[in-house]
C-alpha atoms as a PDB file:
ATOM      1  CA  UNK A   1     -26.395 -75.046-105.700  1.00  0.00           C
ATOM      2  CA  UNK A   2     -26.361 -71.436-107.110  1.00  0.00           C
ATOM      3  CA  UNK A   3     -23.172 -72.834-109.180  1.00  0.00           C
ATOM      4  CA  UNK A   4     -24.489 -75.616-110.339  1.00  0.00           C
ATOM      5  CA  UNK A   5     -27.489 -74.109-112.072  1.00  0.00           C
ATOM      6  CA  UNK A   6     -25.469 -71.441-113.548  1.00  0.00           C
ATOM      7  CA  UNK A   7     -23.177 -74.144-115.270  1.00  0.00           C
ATOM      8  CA  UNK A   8     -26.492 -76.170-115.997  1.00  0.00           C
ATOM      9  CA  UNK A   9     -27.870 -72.844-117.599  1.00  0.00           C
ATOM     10  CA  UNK A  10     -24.720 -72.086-119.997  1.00  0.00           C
ATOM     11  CA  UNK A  11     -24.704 -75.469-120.926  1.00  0.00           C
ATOM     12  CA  UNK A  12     -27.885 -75.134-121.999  1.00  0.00           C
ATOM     13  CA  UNK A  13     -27.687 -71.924-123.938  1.00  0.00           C
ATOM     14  CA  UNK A  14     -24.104 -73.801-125.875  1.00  0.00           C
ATOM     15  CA  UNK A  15     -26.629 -76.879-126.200  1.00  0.00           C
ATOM     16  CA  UNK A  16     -24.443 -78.727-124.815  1.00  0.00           C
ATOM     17  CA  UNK A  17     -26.940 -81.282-123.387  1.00  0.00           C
ATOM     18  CA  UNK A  18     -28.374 -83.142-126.584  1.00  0.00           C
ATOM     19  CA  UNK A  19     -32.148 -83.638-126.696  1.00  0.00           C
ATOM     20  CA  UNK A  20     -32.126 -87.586-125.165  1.00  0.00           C
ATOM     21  CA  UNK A  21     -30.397 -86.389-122.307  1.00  0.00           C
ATOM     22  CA  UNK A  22     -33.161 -83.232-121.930  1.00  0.00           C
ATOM     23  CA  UNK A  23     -35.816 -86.269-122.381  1.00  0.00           C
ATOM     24  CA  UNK A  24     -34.765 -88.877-119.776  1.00  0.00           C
ATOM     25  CA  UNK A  25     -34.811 -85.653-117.230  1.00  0.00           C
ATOM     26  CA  UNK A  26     -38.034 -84.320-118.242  1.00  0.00           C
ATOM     27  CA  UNK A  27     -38.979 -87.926-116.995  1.00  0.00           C
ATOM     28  CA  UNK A  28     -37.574 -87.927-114.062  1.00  0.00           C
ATOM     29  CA  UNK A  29     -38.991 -84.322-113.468  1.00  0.00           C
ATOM     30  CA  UNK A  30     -42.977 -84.345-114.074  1.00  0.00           C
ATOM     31  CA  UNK A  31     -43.483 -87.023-111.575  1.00  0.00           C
ATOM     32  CA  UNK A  32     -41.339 -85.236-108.856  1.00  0.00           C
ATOM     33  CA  UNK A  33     -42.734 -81.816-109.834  1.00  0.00           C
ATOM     34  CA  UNK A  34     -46.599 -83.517-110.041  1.00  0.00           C
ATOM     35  CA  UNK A  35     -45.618 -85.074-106.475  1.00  0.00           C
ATOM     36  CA  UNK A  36     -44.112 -81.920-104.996  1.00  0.00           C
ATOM     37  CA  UNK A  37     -47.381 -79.914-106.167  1.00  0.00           C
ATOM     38  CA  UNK A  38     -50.027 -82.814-104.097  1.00  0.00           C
ATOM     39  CA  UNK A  39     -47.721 -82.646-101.394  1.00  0.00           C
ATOM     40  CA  UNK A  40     -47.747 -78.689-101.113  1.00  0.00           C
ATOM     41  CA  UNK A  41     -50.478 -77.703 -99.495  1.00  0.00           C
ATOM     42  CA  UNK A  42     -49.558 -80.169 -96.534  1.00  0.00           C
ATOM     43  CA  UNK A  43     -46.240 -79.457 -96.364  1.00  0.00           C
ATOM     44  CA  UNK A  44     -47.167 -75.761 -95.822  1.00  0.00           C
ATOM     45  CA  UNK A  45     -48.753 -76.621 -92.508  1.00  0.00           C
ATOM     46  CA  UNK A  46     -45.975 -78.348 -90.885  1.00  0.00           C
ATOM     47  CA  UNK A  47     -44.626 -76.219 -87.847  1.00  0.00           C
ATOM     48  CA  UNK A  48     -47.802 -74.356 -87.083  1.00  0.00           C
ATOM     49  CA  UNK A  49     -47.137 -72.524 -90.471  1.00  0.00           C
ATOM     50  CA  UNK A  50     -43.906 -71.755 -89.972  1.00  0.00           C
ATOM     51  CA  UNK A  51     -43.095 -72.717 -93.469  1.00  0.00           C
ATOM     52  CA  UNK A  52     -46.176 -71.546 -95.247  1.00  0.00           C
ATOM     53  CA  UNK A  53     -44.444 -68.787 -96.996  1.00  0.00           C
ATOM     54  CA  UNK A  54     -42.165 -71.093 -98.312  1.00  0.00           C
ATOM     55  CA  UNK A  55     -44.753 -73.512 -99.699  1.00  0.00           C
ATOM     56  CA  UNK A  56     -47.231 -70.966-100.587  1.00  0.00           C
ATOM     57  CA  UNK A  57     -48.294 -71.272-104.196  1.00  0.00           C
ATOM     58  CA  UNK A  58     -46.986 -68.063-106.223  1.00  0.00           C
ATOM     59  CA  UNK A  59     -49.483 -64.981-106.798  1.00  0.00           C
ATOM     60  CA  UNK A  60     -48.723 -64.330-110.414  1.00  0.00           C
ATOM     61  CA  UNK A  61     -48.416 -66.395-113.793  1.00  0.00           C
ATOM     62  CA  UNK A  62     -44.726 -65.837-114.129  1.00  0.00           C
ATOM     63  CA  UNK A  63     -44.020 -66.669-110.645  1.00  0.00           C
ATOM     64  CA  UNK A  64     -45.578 -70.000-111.375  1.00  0.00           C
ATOM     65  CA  UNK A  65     -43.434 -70.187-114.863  1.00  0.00           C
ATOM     66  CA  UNK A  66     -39.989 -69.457-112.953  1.00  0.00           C
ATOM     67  CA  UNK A  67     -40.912 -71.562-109.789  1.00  0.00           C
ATOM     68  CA  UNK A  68     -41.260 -74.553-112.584  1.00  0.00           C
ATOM     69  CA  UNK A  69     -38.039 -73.587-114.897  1.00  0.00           C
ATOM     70  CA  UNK A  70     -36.034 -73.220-111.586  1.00  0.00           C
ATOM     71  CA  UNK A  71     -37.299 -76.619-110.477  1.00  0.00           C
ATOM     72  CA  UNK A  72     -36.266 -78.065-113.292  1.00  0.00           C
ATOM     73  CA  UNK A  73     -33.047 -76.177-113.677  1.00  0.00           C
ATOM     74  CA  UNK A  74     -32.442 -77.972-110.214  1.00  0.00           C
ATOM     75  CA  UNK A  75     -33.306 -81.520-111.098  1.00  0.00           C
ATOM     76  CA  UNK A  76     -31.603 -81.136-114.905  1.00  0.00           C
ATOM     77  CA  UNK A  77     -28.249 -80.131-113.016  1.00  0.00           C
ATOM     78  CA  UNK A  78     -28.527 -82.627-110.077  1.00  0.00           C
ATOM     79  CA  UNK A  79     -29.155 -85.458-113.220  1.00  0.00           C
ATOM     80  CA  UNK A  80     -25.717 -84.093-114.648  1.00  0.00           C
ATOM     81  CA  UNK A  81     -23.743 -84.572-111.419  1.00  0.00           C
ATOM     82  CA  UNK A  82     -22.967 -81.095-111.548  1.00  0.00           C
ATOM     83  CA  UNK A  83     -24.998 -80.169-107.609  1.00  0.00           C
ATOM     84  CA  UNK A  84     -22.832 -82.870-105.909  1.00  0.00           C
ATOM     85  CA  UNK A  85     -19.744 -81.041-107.660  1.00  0.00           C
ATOM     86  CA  UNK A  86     -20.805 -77.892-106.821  1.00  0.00           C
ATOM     87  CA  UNK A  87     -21.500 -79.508-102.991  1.00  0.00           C
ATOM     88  CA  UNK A  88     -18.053 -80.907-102.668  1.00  0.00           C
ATOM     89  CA  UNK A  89     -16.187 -77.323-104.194  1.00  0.00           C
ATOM     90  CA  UNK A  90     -18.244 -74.925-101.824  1.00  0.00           C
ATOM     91  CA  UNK A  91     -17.452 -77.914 -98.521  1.00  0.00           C
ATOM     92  CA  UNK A  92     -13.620 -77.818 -99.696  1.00  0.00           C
ATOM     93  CA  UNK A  93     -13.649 -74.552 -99.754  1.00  0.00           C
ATOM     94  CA  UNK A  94     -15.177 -73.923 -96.548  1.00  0.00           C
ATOM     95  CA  UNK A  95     -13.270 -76.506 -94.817  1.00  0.00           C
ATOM     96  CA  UNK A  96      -9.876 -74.039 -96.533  1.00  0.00           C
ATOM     97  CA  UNK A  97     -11.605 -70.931 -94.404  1.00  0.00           C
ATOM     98  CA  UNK A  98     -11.928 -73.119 -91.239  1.00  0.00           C
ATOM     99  CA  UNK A  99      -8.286 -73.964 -90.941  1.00  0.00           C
END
């Protein structure tokens, strides 16, 4: 995944991706994001709250910003094909280490 967004990222910054492309993501994006945020609260109480910190709502302003750019990051490079790539290099590699 880590890979992934890093090749989503310098794609970006070479603008690589043309605007269309950035538009039919952003579609696909608010309604998971707006989905993700009315499911949150709920999700956070699953297990007895064993996953509460990891659904809890950032404290600050720029936590909220880079939970939201990351979250897109993630959905822009899963769009792009370039998460199942990244999937199938870090599985062939770790299927080399096994042997």
């Amino acid at each position: 995944m880590w890979k992934a967004r890093q090749q989503t990222i310098r794609r970006l910054r070479h603008e690589e991706i043309d605007e269309t492309e950035l538009d039919r993501v952003r579609a696909v994006y608010r309604p998971m994001w707006a989905n993700y945020q009315a499911r949150r609260p709920a999700m956070a109480t699953i297990g007895d709250g064993e996953f509460a910190a990891y659904f809890a709502e950032p404290d600050t302003m720029e936590g909220r910003a880079i939970e939201a750019v990351d979250a897109f990051v993630g959905t822009l490079a899963g769009e792009l094909g370039l998460i199942e790539a990244a999937s199938y290099a870090a599985e062939t590699a770790r299927l080399r280490l096994a042997r």
